[in-house]
Protein backbone atom coordinates (compact mmCIF):
# COMPACT_ATOMS: atom_id res chain seq x y z
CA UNK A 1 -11.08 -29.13 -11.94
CA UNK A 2 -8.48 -26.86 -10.55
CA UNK A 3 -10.04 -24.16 -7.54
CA UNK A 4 -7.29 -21.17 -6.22
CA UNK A 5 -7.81 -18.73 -3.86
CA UNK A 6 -6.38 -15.55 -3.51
CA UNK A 7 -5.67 -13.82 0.42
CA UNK A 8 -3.96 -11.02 1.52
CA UNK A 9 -4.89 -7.69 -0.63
CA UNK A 10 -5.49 -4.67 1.00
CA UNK A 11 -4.80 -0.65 1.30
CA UNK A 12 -1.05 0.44 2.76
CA UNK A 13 1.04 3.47 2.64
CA UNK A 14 3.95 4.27 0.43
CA UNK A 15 7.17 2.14 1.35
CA UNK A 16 4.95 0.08 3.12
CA UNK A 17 4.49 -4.17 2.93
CA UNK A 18 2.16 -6.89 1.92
CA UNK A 19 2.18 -10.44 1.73
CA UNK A 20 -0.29 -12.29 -0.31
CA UNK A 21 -0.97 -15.96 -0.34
CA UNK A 22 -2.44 -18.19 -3.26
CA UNK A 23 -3.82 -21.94 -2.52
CA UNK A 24 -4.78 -23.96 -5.71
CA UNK A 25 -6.80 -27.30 -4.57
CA UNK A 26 -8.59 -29.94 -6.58
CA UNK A 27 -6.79 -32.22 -8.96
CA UNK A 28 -3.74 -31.23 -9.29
CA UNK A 29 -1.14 -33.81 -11.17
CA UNK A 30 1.02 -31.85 -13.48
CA UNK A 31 1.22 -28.32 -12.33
CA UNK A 32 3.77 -26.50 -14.53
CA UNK A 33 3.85 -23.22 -13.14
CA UNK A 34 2.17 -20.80 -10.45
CA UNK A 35 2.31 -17.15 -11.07
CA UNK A 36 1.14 -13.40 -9.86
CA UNK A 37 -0.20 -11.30 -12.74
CA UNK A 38 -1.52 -7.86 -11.51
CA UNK A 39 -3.73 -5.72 -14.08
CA UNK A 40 -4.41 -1.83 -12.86
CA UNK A 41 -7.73 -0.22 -14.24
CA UNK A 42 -7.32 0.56 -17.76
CA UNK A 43 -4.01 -1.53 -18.21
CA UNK A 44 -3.20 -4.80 -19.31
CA UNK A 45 -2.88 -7.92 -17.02
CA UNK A 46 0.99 -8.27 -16.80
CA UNK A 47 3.12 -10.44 -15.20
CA UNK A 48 4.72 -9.71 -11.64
CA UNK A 49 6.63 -13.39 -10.67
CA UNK A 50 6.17 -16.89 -11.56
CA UNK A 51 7.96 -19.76 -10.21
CA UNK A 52 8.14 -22.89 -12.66
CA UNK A 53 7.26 -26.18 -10.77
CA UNK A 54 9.69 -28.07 -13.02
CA UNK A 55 13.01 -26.98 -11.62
CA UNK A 56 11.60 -24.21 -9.05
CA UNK A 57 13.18 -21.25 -10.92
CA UNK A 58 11.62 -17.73 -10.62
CA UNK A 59 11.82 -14.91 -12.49
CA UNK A 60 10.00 -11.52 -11.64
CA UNK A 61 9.02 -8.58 -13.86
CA UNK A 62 11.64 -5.85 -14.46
CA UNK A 63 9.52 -3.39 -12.15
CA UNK A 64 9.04 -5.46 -8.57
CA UNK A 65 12.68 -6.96 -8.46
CA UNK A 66 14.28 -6.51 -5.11
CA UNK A 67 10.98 -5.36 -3.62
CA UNK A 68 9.08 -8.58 -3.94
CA UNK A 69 9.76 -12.05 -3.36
CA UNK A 70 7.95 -15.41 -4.14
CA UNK A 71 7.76 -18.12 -2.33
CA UNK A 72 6.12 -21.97 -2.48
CA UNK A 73 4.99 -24.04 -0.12
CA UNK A 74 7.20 -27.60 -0.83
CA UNK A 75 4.73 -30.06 -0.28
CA UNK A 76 1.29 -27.95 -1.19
CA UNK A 77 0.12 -26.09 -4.44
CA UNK A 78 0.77 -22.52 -2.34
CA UNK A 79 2.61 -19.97 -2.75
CA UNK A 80 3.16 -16.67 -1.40
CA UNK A 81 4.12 -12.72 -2.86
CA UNK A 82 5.86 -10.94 0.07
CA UNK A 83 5.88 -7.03 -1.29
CA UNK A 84 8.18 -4.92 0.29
CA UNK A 85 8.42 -1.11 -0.57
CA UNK A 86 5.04 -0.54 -2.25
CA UNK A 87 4.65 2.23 -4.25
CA UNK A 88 1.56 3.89 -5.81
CA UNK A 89 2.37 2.60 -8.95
CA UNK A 90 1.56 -1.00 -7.24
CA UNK A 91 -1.79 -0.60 -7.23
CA UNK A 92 -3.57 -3.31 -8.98
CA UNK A 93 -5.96 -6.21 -8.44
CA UNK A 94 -3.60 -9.12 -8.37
CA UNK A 95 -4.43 -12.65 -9.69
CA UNK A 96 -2.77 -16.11 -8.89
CA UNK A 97 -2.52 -18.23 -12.19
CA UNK A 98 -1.61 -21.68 -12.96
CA UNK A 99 -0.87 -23.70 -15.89
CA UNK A 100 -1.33 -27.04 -16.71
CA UNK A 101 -1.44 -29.71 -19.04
CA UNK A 102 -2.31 -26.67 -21.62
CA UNK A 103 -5.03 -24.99 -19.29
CA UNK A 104 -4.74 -21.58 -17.59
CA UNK A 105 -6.31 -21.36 -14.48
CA UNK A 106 -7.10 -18.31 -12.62
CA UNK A 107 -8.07 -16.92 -9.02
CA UNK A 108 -10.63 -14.11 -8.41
CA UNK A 109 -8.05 -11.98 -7.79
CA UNK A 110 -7.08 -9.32 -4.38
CA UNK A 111 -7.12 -5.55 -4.61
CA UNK A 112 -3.37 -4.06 -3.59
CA UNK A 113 -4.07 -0.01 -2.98
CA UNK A 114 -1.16 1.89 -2.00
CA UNK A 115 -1.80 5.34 -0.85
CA UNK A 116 -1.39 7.85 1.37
């Protein structure tokens, strides 16, 4: 069984920054990737950055690129969402996923509010 934790969330202003933090513990042999969805009320979950655990590539949605950054930790199951420049439109509960060996596994998830 696969646990992950979610840390970080919280309220900020406009243009403001945030870093979250996921930890994934228990057995953990074949991770294939780690990821940050984010789902707003009324939307669908969508994908902000994953970061494959095969060759360490990541690739972030269309919207957060050049304002966020992921990062792993090399010799844990951690990784990190530093999010510069937040915007209203950032406001979300945001969930730390990670597949493998064909199962999706998913945090509880950390509210992001950006307002003034």
């Amino acid at each position: 069984q696969v646990q992950i934790e979610e840390s970080g969330g919280g309220t900020v202003e406009p243009g403001g920054s945030l870093r979250l933090s996921c930890v994934a513990s228990g057995s953990t042999p074949s991770v294939y990737s780690m990821s940050w969805y984010r789902q707003a009320t009324g939307q669908k979950r969508e994908l902000v950055a994953t970061v494959s655990m095969i060759d360490y590539k990541i690739h972030y949605a269309d919207s957060v690129k050049g304002r966020f950054t992921l990062s792993r930790d090399v010799t844990e199951n951690t990784i990190h969402l530093l999010m510069n420049n937040l915007k209203p439109e950032d406001t979300a509960a945001y969930y730390c996923h990670l597949y493998q060996m064909g199962v999706d596994y998913w945090g509880q998830g950390t509210q992001v509010t950006v307002s003034s």
